[in-house]
Protein backbone atom coordinates (compact mmCIF):
# COMPACT_ATOMS: atom_id res chain seq x y z
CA UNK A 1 -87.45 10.25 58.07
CA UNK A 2 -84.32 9.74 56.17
CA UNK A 3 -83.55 7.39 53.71
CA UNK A 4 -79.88 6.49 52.41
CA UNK A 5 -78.94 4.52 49.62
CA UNK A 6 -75.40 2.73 49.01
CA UNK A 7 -73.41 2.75 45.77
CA UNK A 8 -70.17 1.87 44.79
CA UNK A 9 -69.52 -1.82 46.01
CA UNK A 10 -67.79 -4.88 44.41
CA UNK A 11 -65.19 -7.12 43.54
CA UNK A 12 -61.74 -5.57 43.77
CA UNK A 13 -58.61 -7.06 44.20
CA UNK A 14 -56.16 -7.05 47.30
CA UNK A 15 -54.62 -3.66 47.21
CA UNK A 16 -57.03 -2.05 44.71
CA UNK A 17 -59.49 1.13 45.39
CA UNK A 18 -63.27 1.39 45.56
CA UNK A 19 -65.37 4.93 46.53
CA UNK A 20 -68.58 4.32 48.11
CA UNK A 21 -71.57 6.74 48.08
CA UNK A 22 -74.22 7.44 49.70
CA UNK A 23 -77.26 9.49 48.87
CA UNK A 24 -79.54 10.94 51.29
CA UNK A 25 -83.22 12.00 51.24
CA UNK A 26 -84.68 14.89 53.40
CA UNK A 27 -83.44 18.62 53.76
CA UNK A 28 -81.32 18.21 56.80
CA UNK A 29 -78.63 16.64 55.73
CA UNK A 30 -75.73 19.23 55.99
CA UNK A 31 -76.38 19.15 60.12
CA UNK A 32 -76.20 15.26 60.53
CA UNK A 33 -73.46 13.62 61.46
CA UNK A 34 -72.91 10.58 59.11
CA UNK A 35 -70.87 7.74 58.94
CA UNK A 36 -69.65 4.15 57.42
CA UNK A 37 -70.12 0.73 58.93
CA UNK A 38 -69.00 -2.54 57.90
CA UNK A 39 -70.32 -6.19 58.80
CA UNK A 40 -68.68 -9.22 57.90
CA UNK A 41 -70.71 -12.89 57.76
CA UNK A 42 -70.60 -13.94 61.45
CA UNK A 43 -69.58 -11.21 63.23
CA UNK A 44 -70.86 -7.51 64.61
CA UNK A 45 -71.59 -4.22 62.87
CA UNK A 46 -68.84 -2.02 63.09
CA UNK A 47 -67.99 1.47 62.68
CA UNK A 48 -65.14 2.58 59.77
CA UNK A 49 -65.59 6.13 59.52
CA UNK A 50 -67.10 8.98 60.38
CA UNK A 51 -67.77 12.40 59.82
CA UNK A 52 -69.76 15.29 61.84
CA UNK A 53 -71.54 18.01 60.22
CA UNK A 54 -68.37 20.21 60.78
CA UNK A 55 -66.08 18.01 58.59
CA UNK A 56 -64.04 16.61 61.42
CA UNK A 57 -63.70 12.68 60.74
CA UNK A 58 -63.17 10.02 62.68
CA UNK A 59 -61.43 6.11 61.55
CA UNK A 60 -61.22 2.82 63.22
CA UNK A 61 -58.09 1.50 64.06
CA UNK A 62 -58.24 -1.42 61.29
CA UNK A 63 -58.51 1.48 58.79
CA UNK A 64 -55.69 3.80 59.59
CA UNK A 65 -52.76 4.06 57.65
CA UNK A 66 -54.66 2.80 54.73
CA UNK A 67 -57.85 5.40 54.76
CA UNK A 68 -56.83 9.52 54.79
CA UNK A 69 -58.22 12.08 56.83
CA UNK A 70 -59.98 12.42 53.65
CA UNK A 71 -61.20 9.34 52.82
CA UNK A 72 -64.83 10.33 54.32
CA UNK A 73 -65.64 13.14 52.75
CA UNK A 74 -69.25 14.62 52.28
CA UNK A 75 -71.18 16.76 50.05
CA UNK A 76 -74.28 19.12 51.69
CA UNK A 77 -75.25 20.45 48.57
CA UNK A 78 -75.88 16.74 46.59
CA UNK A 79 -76.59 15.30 50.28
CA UNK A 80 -74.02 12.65 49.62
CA UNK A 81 -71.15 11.34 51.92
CA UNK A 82 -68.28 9.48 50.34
CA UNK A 83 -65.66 6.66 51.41
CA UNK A 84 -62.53 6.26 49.24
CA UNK A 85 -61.07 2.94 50.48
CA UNK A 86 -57.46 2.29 50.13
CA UNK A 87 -54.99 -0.48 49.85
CA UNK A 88 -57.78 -2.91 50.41
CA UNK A 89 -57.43 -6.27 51.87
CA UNK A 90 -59.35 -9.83 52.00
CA UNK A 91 -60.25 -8.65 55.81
CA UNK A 92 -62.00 -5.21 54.52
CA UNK A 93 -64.92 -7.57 52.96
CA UNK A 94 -68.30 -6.71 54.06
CA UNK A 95 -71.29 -5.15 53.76
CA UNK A 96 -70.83 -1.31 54.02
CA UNK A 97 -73.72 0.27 55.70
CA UNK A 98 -74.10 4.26 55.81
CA UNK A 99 -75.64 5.55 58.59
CA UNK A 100 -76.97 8.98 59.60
CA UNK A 101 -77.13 10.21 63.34
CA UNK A 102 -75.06 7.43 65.01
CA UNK A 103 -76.13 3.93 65.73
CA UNK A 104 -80.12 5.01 67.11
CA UNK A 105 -80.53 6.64 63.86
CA UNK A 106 -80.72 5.98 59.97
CA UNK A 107 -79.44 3.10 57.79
CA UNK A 108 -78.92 2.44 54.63
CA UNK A 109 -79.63 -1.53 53.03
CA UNK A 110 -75.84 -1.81 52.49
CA UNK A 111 -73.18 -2.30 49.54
CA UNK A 112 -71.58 -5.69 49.41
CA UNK A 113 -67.71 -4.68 49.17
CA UNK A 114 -65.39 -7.87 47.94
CA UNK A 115 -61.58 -8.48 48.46
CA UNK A 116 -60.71 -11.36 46.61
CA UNK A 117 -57.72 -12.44 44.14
């Protein structure tokens, strides 16, 4: 079992920054792969980033040119994976979920993220 918790949401304004974390439980972290959805009122959970246990990462098109190829970023030794979110915009609000081992494995309860003048 594996339990991830969100941190890092809120109200920022069009253009600003926020870095989500999130903190895993259990000893295997450093093998999953792990990775950042998003899901806006109405519509379907979808994937933002990604990262395998090798480091390589892995964006959705709505994200690139704003997110790095370090924007996901994880840490094995404080079990904790990272999104640094860019240039924000109203369309980027939603409930960021982190997830461990893909879409059949482990969620977190989410981090409501704002973009709002």
């Amino acid at each position: 079992q594996v339990q991830l918790v969100e941190s890092g949401g809120g109200l920022v304004q069009p253009g600003g920054s926020l870095r989500l974390s999130c903190d895993a439980s259990g000893n295997r972290f450093s093998i999953y792969a792990m990775g950042w959805y998003r899901q806006a009122p109405g519509k379907q959970r979808d994937l933002v980033a990604n990262i395998t246990n090798a480091g390589s990462t892995n964006y959705a098109d709505s994200v690139k040119g704003r997110f790095t190829i370090s924007s996901i970023s994880r840490d094995n030794a404080k079990k904790t994976v990272y999104l640094q979110m860019n240039s924000l915009k109203p369309e980027d609000t939603a409930v960021y979920y982190c997830n461990a081992l893909g879409r059949v494995g482990y969620w977190g309860r989410g981090t409501q993220v704002t973009v709002s003048s």
